[in-house]
C-alpha atoms as a PDB file:
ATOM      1  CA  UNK A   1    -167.838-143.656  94.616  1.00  0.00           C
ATOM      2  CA  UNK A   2    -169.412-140.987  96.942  1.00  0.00           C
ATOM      3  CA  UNK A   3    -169.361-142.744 100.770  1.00  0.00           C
ATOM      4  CA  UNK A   4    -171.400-141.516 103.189  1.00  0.00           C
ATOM      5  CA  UNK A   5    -168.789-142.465 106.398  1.00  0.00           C
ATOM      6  CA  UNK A   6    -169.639-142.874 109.618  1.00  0.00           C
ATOM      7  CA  UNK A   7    -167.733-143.221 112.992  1.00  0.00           C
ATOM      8  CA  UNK A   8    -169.619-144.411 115.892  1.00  0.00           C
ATOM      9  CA  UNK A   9    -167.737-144.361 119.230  1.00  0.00           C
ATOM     10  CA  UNK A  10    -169.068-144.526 122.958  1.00  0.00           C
ATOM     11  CA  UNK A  11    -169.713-140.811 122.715  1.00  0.00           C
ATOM     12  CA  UNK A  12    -170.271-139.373 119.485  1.00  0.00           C
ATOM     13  CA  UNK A  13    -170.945-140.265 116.107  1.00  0.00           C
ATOM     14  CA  UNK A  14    -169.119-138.395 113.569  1.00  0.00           C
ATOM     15  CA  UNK A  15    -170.701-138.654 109.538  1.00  0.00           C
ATOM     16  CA  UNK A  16    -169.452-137.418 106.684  1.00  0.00           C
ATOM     17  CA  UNK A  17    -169.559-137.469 102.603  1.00  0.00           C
ATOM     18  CA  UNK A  18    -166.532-138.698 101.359  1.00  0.00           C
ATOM     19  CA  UNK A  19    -165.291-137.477  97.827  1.00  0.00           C
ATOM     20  CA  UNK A  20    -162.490-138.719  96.524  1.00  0.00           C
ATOM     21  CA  UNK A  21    -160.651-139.030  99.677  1.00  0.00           C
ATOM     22  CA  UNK A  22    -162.110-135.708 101.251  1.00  0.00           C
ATOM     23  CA  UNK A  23    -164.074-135.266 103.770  1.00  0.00           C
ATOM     24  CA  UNK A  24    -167.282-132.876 103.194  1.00  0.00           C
ATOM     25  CA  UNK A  25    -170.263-131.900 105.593  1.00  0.00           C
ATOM     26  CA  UNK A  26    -168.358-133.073 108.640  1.00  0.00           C
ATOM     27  CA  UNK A  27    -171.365-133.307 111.249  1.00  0.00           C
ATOM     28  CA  UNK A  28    -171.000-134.340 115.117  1.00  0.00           C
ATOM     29  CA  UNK A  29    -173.720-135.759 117.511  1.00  0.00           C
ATOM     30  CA  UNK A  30    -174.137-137.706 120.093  1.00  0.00           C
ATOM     31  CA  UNK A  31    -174.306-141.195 120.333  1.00  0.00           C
ATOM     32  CA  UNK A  32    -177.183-141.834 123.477  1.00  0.00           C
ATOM     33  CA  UNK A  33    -175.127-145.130 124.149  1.00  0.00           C
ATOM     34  CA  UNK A  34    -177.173-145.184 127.736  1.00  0.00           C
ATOM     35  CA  UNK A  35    -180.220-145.158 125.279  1.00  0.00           C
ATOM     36  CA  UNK A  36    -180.174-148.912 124.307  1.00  0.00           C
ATOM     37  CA  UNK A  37    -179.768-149.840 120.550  1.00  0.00           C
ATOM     38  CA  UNK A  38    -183.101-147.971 119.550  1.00  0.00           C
ATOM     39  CA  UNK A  39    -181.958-144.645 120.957  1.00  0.00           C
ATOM     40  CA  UNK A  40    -178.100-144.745 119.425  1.00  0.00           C
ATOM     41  CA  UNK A  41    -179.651-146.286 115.903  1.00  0.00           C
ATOM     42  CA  UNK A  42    -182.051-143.341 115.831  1.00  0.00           C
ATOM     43  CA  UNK A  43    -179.176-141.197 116.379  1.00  0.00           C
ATOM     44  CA  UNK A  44    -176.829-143.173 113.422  1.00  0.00           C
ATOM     45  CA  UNK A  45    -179.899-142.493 111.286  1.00  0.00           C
ATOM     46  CA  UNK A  46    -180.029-138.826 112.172  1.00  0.00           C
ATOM     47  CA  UNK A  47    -176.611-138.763 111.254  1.00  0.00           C
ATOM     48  CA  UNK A  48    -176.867-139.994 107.920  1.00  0.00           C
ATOM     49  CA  UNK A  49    -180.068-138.683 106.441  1.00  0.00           C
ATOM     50  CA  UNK A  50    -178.276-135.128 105.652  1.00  0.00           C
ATOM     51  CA  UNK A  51    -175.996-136.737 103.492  1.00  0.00           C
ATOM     52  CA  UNK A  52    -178.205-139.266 101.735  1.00  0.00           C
ATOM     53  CA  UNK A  53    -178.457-137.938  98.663  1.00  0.00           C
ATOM     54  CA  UNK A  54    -175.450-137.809  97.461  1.00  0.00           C
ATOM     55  CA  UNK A  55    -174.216-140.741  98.785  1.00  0.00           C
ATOM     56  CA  UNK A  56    -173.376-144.298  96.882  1.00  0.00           C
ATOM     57  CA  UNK A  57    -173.194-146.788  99.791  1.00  0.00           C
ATOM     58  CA  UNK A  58    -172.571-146.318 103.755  1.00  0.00           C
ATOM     59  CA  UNK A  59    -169.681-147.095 105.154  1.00  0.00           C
ATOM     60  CA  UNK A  60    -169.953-147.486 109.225  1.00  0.00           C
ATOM     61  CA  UNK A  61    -167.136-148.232 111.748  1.00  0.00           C
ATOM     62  CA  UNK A  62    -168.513-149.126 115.182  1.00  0.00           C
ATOM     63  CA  UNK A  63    -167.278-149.796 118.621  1.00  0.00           C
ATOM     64  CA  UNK A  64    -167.091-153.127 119.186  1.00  0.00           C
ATOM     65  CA  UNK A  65    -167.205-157.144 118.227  1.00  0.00           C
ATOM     66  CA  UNK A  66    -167.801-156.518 114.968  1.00  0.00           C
ATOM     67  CA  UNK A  67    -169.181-159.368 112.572  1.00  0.00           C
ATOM     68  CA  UNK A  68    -167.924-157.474 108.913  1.00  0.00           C
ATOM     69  CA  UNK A  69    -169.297-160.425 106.737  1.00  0.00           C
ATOM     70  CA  UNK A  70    -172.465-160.853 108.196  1.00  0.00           C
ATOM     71  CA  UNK A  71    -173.233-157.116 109.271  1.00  0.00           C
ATOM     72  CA  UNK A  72    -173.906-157.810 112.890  1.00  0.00           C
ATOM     73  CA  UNK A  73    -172.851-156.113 116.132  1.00  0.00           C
ATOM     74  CA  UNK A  74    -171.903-158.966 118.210  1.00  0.00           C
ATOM     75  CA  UNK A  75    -171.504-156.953 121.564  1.00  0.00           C
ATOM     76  CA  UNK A  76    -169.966-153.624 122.213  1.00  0.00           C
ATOM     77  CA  UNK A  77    -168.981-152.896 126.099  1.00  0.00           C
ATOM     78  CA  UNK A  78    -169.294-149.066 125.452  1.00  0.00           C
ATOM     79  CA  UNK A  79    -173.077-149.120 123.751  1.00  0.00           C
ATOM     80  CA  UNK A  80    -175.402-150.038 126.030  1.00  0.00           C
ATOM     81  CA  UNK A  81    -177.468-153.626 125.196  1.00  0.00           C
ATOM     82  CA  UNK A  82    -175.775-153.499 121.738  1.00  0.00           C
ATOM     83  CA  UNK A  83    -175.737-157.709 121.566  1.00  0.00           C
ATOM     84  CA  UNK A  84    -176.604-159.514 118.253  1.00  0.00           C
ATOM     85  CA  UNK A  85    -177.540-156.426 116.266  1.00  0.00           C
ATOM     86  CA  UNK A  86    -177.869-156.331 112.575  1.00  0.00           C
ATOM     87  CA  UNK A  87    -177.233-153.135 111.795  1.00  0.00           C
ATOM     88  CA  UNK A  88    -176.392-153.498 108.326  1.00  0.00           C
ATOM     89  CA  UNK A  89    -179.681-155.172 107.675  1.00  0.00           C
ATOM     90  CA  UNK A  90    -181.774-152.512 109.659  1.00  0.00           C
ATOM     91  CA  UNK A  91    -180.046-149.198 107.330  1.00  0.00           C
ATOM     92  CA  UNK A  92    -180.043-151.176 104.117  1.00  0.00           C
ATOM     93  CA  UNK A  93    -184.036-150.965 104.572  1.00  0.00           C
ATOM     94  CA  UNK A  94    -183.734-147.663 105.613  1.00  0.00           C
ATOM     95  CA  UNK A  95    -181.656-146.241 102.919  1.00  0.00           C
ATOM     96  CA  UNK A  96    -182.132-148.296  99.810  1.00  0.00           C
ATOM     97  CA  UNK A  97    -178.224-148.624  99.329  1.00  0.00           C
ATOM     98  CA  UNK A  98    -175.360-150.771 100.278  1.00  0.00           C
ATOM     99  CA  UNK A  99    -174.094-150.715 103.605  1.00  0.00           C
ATOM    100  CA  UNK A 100    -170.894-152.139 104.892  1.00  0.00           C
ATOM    101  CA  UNK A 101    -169.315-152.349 108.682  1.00  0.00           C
ATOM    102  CA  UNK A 102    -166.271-152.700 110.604  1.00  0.00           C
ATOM    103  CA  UNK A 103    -164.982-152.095 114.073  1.00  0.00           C
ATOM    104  CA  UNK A 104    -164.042-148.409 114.787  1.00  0.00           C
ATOM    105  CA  UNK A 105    -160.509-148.466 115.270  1.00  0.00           C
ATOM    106  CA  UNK A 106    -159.675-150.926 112.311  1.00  0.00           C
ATOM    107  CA  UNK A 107    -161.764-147.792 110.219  1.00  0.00           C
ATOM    108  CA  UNK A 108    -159.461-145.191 111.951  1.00  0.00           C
ATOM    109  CA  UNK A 109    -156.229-147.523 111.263  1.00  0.00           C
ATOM    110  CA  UNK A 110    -157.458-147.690 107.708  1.00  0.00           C
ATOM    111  CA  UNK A 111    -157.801-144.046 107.293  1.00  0.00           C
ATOM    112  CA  UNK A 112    -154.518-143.205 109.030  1.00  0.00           C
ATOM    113  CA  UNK A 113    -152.871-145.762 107.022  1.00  0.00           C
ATOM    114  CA  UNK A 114    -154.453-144.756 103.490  1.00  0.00           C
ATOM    115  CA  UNK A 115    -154.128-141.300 104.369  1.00  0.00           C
ATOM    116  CA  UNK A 116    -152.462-140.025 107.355  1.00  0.00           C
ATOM    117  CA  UNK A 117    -149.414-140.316 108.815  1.00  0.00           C
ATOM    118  CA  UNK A 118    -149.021-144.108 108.806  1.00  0.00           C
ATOM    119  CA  UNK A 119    -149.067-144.073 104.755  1.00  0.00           C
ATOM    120  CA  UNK A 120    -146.257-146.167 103.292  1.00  0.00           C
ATOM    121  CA  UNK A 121    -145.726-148.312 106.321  1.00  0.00           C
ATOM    122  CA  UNK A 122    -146.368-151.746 105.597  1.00  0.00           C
ATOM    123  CA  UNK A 123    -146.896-152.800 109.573  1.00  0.00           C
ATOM    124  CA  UNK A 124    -148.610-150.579 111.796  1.00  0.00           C
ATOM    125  CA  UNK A 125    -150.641-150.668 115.069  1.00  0.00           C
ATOM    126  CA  UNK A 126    -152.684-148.248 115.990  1.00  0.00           C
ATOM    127  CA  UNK A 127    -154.044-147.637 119.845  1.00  0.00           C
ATOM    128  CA  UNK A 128    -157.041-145.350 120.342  1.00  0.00           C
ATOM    129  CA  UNK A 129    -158.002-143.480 123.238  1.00  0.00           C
ATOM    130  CA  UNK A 130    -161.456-142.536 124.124  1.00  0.00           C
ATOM    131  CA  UNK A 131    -164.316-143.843 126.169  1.00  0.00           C
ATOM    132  CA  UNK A 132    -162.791-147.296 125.589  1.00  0.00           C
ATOM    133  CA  UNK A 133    -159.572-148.232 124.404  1.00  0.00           C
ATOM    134  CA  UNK A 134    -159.071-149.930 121.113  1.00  0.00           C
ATOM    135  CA  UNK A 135    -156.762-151.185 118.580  1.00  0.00           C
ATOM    136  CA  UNK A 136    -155.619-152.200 115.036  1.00  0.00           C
ATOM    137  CA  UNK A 137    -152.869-153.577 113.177  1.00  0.00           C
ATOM    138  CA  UNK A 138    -151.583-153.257 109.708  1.00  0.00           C
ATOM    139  CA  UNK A 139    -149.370-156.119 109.092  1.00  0.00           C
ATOM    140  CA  UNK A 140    -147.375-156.964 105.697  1.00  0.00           C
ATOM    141  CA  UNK A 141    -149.539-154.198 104.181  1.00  0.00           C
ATOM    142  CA  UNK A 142    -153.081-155.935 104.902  1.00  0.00           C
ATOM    143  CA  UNK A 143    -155.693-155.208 107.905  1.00  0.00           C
ATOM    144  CA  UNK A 144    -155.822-157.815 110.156  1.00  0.00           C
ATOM    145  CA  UNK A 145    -159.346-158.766 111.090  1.00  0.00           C
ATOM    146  CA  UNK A 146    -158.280-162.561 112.547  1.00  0.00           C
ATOM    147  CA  UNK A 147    -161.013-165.399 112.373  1.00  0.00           C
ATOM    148  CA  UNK A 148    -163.960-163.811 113.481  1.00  0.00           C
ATOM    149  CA  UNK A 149    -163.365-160.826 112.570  1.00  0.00           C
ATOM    150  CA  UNK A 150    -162.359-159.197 116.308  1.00  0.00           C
ATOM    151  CA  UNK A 151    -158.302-158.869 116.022  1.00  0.00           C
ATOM    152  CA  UNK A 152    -157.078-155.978 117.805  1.00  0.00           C
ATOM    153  CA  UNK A 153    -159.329-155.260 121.226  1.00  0.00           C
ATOM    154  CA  UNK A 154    -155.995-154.353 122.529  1.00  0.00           C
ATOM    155  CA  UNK A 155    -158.081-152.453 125.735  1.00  0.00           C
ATOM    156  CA  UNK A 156    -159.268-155.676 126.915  1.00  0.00           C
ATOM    157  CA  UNK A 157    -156.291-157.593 127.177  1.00  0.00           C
ATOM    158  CA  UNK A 158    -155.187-158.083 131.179  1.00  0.00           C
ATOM    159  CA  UNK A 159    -152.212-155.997 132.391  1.00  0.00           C
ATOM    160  CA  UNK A 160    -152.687-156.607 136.117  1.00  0.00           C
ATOM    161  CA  UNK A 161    -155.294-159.928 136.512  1.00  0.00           C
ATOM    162  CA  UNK A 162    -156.091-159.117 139.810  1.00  0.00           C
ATOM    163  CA  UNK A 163    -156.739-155.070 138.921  1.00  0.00           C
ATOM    164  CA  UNK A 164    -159.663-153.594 139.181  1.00  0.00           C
ATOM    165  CA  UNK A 165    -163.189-154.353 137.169  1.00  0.00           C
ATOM    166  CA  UNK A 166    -163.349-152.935 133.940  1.00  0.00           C
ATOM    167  CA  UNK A 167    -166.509-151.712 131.941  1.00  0.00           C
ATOM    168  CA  UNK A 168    -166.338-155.215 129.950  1.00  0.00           C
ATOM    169  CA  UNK A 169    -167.147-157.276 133.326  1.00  0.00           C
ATOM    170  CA  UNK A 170    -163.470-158.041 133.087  1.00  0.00           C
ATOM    171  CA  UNK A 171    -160.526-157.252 135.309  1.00  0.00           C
ATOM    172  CA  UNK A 172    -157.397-155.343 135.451  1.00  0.00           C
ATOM    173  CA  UNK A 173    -157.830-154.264 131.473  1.00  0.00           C
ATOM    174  CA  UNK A 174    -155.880-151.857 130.055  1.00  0.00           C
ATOM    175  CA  UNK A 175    -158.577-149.925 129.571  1.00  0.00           C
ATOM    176  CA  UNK A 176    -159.408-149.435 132.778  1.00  0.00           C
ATOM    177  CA  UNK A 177    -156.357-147.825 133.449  1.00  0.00           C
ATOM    178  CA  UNK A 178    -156.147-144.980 130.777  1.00  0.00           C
ATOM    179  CA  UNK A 179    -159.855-144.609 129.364  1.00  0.00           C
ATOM    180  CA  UNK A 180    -160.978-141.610 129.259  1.00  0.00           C
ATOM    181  CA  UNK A 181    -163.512-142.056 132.540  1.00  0.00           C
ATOM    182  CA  UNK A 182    -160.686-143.794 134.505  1.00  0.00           C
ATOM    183  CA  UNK A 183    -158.498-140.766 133.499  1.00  0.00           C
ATOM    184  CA  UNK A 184    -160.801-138.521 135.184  1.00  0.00           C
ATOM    185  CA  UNK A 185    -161.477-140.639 138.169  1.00  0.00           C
ATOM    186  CA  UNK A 186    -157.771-140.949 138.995  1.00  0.00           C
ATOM    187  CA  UNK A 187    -157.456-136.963 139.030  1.00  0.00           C
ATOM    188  CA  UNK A 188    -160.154-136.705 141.080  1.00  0.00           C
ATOM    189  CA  UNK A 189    -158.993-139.309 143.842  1.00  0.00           C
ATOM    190  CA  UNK A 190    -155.803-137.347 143.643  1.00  0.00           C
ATOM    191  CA  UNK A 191    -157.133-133.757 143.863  1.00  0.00           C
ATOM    192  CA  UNK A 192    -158.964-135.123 147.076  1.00  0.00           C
ATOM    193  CA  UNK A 193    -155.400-135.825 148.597  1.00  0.00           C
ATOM    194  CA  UNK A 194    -153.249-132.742 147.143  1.00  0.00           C
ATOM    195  CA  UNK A 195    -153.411-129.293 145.888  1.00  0.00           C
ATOM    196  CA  UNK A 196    -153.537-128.599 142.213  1.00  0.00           C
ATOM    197  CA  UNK A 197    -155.624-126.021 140.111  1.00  0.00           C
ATOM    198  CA  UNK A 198    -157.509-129.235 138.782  1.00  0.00           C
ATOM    199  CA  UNK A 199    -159.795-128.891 141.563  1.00  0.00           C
ATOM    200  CA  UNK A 200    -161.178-125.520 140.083  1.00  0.00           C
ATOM    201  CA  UNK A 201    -163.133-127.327 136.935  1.00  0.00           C
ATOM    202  CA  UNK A 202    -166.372-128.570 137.701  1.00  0.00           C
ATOM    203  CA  UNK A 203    -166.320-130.564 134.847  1.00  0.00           C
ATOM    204  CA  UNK A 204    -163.145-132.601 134.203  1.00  0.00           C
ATOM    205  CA  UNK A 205    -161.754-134.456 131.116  1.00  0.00           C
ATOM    206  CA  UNK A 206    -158.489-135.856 129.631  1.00  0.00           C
ATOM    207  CA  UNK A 207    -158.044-132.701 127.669  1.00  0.00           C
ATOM    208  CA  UNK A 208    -158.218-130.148 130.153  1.00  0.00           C
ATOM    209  CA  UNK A 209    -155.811-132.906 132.971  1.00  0.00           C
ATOM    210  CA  UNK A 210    -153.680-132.768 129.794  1.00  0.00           C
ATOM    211  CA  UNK A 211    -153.554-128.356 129.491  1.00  0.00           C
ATOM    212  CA  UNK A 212    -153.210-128.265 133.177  1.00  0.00           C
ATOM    213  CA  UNK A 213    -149.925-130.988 133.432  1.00  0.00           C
ATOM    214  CA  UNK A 214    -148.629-128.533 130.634  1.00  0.00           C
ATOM    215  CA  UNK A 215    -148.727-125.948 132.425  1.00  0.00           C
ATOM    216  CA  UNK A 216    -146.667-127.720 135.560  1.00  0.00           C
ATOM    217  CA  UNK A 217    -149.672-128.858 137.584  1.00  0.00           C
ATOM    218  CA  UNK A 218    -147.989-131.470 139.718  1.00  0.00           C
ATOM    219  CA  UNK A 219    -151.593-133.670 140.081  1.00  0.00           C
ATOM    220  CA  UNK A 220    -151.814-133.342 136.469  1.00  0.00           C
ATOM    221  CA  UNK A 221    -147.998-134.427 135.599  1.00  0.00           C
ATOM    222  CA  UNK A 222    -148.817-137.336 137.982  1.00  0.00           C
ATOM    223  CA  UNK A 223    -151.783-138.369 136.334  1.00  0.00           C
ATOM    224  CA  UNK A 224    -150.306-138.109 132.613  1.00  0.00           C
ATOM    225  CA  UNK A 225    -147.060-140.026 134.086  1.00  0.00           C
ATOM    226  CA  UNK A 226    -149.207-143.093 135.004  1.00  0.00           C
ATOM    227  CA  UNK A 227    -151.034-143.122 131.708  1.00  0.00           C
ATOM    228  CA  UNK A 228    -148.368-142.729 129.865  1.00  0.00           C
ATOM    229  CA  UNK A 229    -146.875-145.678 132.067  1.00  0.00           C
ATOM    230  CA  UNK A 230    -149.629-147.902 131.333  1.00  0.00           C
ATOM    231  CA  UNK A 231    -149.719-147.351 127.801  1.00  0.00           C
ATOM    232  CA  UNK A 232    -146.176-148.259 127.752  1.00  0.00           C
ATOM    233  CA  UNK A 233    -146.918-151.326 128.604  1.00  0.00           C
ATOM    234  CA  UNK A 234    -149.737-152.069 126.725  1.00  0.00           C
ATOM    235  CA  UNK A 235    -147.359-150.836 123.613  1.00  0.00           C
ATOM    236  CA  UNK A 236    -144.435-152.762 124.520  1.00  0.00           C
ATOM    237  CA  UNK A 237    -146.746-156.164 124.605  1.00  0.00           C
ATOM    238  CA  UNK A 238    -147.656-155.039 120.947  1.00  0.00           C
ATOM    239  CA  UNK A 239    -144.367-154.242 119.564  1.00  0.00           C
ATOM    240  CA  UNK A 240    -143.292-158.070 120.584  1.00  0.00           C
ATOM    241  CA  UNK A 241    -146.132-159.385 119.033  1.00  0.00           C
ATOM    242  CA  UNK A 242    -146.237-157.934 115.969  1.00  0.00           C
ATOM    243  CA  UNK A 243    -143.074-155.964 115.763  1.00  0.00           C
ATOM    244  CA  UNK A 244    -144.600-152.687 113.546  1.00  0.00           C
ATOM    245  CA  UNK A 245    -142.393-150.193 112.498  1.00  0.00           C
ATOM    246  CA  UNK A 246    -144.651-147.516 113.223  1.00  0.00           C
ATOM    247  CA  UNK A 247    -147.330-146.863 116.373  1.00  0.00           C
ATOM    248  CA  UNK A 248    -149.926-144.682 116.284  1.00  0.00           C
ATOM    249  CA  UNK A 249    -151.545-143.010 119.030  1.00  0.00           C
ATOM    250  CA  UNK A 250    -155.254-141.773 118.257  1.00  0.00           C
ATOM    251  CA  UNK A 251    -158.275-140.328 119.918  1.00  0.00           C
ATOM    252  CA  UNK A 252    -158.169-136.354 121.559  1.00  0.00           C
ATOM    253  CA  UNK A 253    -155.396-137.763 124.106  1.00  0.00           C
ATOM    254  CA  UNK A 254    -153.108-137.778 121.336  1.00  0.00           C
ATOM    255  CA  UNK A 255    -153.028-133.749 121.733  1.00  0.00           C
ATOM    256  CA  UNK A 256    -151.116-134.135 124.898  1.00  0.00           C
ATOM    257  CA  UNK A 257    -148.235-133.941 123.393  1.00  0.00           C
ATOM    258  CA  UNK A 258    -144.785-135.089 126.024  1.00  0.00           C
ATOM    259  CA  UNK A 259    -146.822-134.845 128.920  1.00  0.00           C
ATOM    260  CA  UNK A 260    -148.343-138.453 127.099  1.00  0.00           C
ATOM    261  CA  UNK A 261    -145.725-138.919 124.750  1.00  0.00           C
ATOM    262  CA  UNK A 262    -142.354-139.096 126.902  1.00  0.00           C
ATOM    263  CA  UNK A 263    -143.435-141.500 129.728  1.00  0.00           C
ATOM    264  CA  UNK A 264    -144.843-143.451 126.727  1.00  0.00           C
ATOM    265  CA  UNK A 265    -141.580-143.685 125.199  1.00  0.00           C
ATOM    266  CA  UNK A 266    -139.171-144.026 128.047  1.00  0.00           C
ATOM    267  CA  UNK A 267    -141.056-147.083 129.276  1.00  0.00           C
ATOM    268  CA  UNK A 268    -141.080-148.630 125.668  1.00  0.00           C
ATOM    269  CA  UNK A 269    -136.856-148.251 125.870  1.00  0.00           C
ATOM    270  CA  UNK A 270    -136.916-149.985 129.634  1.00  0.00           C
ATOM    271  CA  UNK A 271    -139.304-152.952 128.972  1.00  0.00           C
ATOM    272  CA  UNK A 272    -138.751-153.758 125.528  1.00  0.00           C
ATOM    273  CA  UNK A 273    -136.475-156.793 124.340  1.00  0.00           C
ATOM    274  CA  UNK A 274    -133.790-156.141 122.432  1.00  0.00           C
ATOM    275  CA  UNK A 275    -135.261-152.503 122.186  1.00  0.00           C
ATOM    276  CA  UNK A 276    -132.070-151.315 120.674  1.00  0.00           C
ATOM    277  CA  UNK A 277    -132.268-153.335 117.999  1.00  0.00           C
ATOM    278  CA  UNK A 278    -135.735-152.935 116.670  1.00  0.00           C
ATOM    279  CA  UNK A 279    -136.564-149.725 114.272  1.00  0.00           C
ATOM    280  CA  UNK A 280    -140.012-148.377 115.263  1.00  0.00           C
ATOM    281  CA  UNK A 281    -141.549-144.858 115.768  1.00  0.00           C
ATOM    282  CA  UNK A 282    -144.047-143.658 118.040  1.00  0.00           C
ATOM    283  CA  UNK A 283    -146.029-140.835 116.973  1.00  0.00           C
ATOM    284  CA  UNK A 284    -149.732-139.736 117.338  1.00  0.00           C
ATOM    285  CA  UNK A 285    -152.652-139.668 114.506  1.00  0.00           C
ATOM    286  CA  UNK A 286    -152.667-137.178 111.571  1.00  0.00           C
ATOM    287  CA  UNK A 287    -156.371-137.167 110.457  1.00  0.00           C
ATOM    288  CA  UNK A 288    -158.522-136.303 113.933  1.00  0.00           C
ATOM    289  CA  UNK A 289    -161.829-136.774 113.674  1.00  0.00           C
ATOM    290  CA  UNK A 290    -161.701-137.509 110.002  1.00  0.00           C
ATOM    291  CA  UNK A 291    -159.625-140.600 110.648  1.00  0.00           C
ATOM    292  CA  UNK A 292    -162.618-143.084 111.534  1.00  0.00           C
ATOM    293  CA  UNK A 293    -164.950-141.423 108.567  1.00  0.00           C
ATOM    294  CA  UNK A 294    -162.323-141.879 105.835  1.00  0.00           C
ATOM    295  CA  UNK A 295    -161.025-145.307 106.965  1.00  0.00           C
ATOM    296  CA  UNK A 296    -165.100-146.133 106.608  1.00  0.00           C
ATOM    297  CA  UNK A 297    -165.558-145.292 103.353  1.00  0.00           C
ATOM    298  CA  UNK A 298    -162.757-147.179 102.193  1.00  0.00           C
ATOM    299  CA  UNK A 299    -165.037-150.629 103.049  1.00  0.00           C
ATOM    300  CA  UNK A 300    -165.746-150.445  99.706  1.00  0.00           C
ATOM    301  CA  UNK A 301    -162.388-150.540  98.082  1.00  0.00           C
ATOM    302  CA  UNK A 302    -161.683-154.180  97.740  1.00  0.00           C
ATOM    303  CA  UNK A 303    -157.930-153.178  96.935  1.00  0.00           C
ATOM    304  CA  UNK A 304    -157.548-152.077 100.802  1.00  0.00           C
ATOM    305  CA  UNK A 305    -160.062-153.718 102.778  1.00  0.00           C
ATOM    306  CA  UNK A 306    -160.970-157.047 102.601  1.00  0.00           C
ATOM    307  CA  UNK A 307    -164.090-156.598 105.136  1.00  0.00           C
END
């Protein structure tokens, strides 16, 4: 079949034809979260039209509680008044043609796992990094969706119960300790304090914190240390519950390379039980921004996905 896939995060929404596993007429826009539903659905529309016509059925991975079965957004902290929407029912009329959805980052796990660098590992977890933080698990060689159909929302479990509020009206998530907009807002309570070149961008982001720690930045070492710490944390949690042999770290911040990659890793080996035992890898995502749109169109393999 010829999938139109979709990837809808807090930010952008990324649409594509797949073909037989590739990716064609990659387009990129934003996603007006602050909009309400009607201004991000008119943008998911806008993304899809293009590709229409050559499509067979829509495949859609979202941010958020995702109902799969009944096609329903149950509530998504990053989309703005997203509560109780049925999406799949409101393209179906639209486009005349089946439409399927799933959360975002069990799409990307799909397509990383199908296609990138999780394929042939039969348990995987996969973290990704963005405006929220999300995750997905591969276990025994099946997608785990759990009873409702919300396994995985890995950024909202509590790392510090009495931390600080986090975007889901909760507190002390992980999230809201390496997210992209708490990334930021650390550097900047740091570059308030202390020297560092970060201070010369108007405009600041995990990518550019990231280039700058590379290059020696002390702020920017400091910040990446912490997130890296965090993550640890959140990973080492995972690895006891599900003990994967493989972890996969997605989203831009997966570019950082050691700055993110070595505090990751060393406090995996401190907190970990019996971390010399286990066999696991920690590595970050293959596929970019073709992850989510691949893993989307593979709704409609039956053999893969049992959304």
């Amino acid at each position: 079949m010829k999938i139109v896939g979709v990837d809808i995060g807090g930010t952008n929404i990324k649409s594509a034809l797949v073909v037989n596993g590739r990716v064609k007429g990659l387009k990129v826009i934003p996603t007006y979260s602050n909009r309400g539903p009607e201004g991000s659905i008119a943008q998911i529309i806008k993304a899809i039209e293009p590709l229409i016509k050559e499509g067979e059925g829509i495949g859609i991975g979202i941010a958020g509680l995702i109902d799969s079965k009944l096609g329903v957004v149950r509530t998504s902290p990053n989309l703005k008044g997203w509560n109780g929407i049925p999406l799949v029912k409101i393209l179906t009329r639209k486009f005349r043609m089946p439409v399927k959805i799933i959360n975002d980052v069990d799409a990307i796990c799909l397509g990383e796992w199908y296609y990138g660098v999780a394929r042939g590992y039969k348990n995987v977890f996969l973290f990704t990094i963005g405006t929220g933080v999300g995750g997905a698990a591969i276990c025994e060689g099946k997608l785990v969706l759990g009873a409702n159909g919300y396994a995985g929302e890995l950024g909202h479990t509590i790392i510090n119960f009495n931390g600080p509020k986090c975007a889901c009206g909760n507190y002390g998530c992980l999230e809201r300790y390496v997210g992209a907009r708490y990334i930021v807002r650390y550097a900047r309570r740091l570059i308030k304090k202390r020297a560092s070149r970060l201070s010369r961008y108007k405009e600041l982001s995990p990518a550019i914190i990231a280039q700058e720690a590379k290059r020696g930045d002390t702020v920017a070492k400091q910040v990446f240390a912490r997130v890296g710490f965090y993550l640890g944390i959140g990973i080492t949690n995972i690895i006891a519950l599900f003990d994967p042999d493989l972890i996969v770290i997605s989203g831009g911040i997966s570019r950082a390379g050691r700055v993110l990659f070595t505090p990751i890793r060393k406090t995996v080996q401190q907190r970990l039980l019996g971390e010399k035992f286990r066999h696991y890898k920690i590595v970050a995502s293959s596929l970019g921004d073709e992850a989510g749109i691949l893993g989307a169109s593979l709704l409609f393999n039956k053999k893969v996905c049992p959304a």
